[in-house]
C-alpha atoms as a PDB file:
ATOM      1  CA  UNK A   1       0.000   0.000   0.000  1.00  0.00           C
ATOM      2  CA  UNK A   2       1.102   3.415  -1.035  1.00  0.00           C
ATOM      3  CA  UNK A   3       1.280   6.290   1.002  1.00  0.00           C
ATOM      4  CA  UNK A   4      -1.481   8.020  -0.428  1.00  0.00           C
ATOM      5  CA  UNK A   5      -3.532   5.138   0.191  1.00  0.00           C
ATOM      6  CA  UNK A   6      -2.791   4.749   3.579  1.00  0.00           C
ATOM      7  CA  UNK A   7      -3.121   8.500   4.688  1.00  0.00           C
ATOM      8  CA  UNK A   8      -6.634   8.043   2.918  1.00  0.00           C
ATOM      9  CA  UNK A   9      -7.559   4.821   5.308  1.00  0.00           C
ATOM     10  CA  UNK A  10      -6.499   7.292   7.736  1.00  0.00           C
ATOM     11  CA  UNK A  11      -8.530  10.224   6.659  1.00  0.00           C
ATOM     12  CA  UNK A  12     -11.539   7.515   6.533  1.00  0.00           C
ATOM     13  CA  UNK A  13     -11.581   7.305  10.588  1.00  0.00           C
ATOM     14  CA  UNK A  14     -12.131  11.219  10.578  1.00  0.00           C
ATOM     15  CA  UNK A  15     -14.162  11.640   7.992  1.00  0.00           C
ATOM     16  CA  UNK A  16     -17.606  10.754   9.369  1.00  0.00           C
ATOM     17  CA  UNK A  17     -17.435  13.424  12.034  1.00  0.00           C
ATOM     18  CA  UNK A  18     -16.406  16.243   9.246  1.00  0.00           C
ATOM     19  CA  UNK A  19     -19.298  15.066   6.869  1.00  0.00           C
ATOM     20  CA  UNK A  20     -21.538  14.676  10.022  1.00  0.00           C
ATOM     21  CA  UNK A  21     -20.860  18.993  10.359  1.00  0.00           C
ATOM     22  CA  UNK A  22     -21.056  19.160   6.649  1.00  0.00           C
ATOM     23  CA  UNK A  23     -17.754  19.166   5.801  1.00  0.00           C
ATOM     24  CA  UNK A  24     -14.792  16.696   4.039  1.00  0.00           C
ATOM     25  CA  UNK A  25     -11.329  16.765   3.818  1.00  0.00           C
ATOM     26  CA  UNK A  26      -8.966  16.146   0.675  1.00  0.00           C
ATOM     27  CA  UNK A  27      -5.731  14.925   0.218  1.00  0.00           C
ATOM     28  CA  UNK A  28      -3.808  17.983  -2.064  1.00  0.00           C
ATOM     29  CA  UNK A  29      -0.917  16.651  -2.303  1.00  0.00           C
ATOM     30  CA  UNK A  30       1.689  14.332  -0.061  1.00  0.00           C
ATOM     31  CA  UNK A  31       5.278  16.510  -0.814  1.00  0.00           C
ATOM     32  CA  UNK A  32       8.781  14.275  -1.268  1.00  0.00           C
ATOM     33  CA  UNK A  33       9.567  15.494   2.596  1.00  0.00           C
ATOM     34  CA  UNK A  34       6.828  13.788   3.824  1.00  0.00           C
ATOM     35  CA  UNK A  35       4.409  16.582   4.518  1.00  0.00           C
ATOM     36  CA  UNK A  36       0.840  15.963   3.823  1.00  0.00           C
ATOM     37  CA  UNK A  37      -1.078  18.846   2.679  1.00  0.00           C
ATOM     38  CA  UNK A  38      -5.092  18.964   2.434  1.00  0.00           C
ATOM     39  CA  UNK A  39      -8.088  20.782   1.671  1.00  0.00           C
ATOM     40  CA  UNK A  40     -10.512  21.034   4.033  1.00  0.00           C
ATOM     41  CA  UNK A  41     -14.347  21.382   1.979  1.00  0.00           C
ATOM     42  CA  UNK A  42     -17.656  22.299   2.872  1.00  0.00           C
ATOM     43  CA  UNK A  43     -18.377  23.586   6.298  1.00  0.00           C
ATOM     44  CA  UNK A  44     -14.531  23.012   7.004  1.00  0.00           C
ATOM     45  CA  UNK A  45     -13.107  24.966   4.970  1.00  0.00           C
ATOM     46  CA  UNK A  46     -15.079  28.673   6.650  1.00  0.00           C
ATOM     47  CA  UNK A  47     -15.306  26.970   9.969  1.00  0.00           C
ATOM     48  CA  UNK A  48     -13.566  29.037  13.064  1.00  0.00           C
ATOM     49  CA  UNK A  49     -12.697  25.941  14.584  1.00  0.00           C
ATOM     50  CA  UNK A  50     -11.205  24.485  11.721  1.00  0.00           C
ATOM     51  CA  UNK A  51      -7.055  25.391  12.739  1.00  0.00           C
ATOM     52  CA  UNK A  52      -8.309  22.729  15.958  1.00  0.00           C
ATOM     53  CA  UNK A  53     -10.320  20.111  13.709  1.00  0.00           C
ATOM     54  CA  UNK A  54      -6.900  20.067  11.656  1.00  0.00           C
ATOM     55  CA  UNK A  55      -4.512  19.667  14.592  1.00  0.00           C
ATOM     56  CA  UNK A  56      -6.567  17.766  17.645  1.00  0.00           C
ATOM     57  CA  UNK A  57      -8.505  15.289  15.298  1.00  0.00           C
ATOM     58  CA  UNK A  58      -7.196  15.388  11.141  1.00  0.00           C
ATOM     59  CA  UNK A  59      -3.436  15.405  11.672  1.00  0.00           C
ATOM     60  CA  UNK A  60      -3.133  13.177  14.881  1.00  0.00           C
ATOM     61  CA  UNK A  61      -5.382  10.522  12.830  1.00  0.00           C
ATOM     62  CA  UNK A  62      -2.700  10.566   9.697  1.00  0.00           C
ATOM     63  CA  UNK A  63       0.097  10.410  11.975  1.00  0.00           C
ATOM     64  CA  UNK A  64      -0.916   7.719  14.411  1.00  0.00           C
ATOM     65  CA  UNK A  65      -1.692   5.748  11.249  1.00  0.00           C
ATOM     66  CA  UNK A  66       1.229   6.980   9.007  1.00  0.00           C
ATOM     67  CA  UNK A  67       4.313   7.329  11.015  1.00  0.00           C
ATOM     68  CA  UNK A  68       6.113   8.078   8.504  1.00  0.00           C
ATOM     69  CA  UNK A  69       4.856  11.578   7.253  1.00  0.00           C
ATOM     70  CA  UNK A  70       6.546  14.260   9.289  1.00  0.00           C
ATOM     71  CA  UNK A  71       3.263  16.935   9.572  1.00  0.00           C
ATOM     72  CA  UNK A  72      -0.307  17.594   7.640  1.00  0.00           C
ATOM     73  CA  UNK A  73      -0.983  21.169   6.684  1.00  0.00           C
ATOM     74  CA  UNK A  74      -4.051  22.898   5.813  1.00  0.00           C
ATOM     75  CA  UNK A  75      -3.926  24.700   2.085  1.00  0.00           C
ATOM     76  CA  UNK A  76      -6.180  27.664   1.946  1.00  0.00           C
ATOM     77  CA  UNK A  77      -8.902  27.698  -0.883  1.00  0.00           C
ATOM     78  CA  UNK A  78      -8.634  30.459  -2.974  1.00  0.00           C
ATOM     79  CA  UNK A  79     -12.085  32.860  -2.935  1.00  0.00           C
END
């Protein structure tokens, strides 16, 4: 298994609870340092609370799954 694929299994434990709030979370792109960066959608991406959702729940997920990657950041959608 890739390491896409395995941040994604990750991302699948989280992923209820963001589409439960009406939001989601995609994978942008995985960089050669190991850095994972994402897209938070929906409700996510305006939410207030969104810097926590990232760090307390979206990037402790990925790296208690992925060891490997050395931190997840959050990429800004253009408006």
């Amino acid at each position: 298994m890739n390491l896409t694929e395995q941040v994604e299994l990750a991302l699948e434990t989280i992923r209820p609870y963001l589409i439960a709030d009406g939001g989601n979370v995609a994978i942008e792109e995985i960089t050669e340092d190991k850095v994972v960066r994402l897209r938070l959608l929906g409700n996510c991406s305006s939410c207030k609370m969104s810097f926590m959702t990232m760090k307390a729940g979206i990037e402790q997920a990925i790296m208690k799954a992925v060891p490997e990657i050395r931190a997840v950041e959050s990429v800004d959608v253009a408006v």
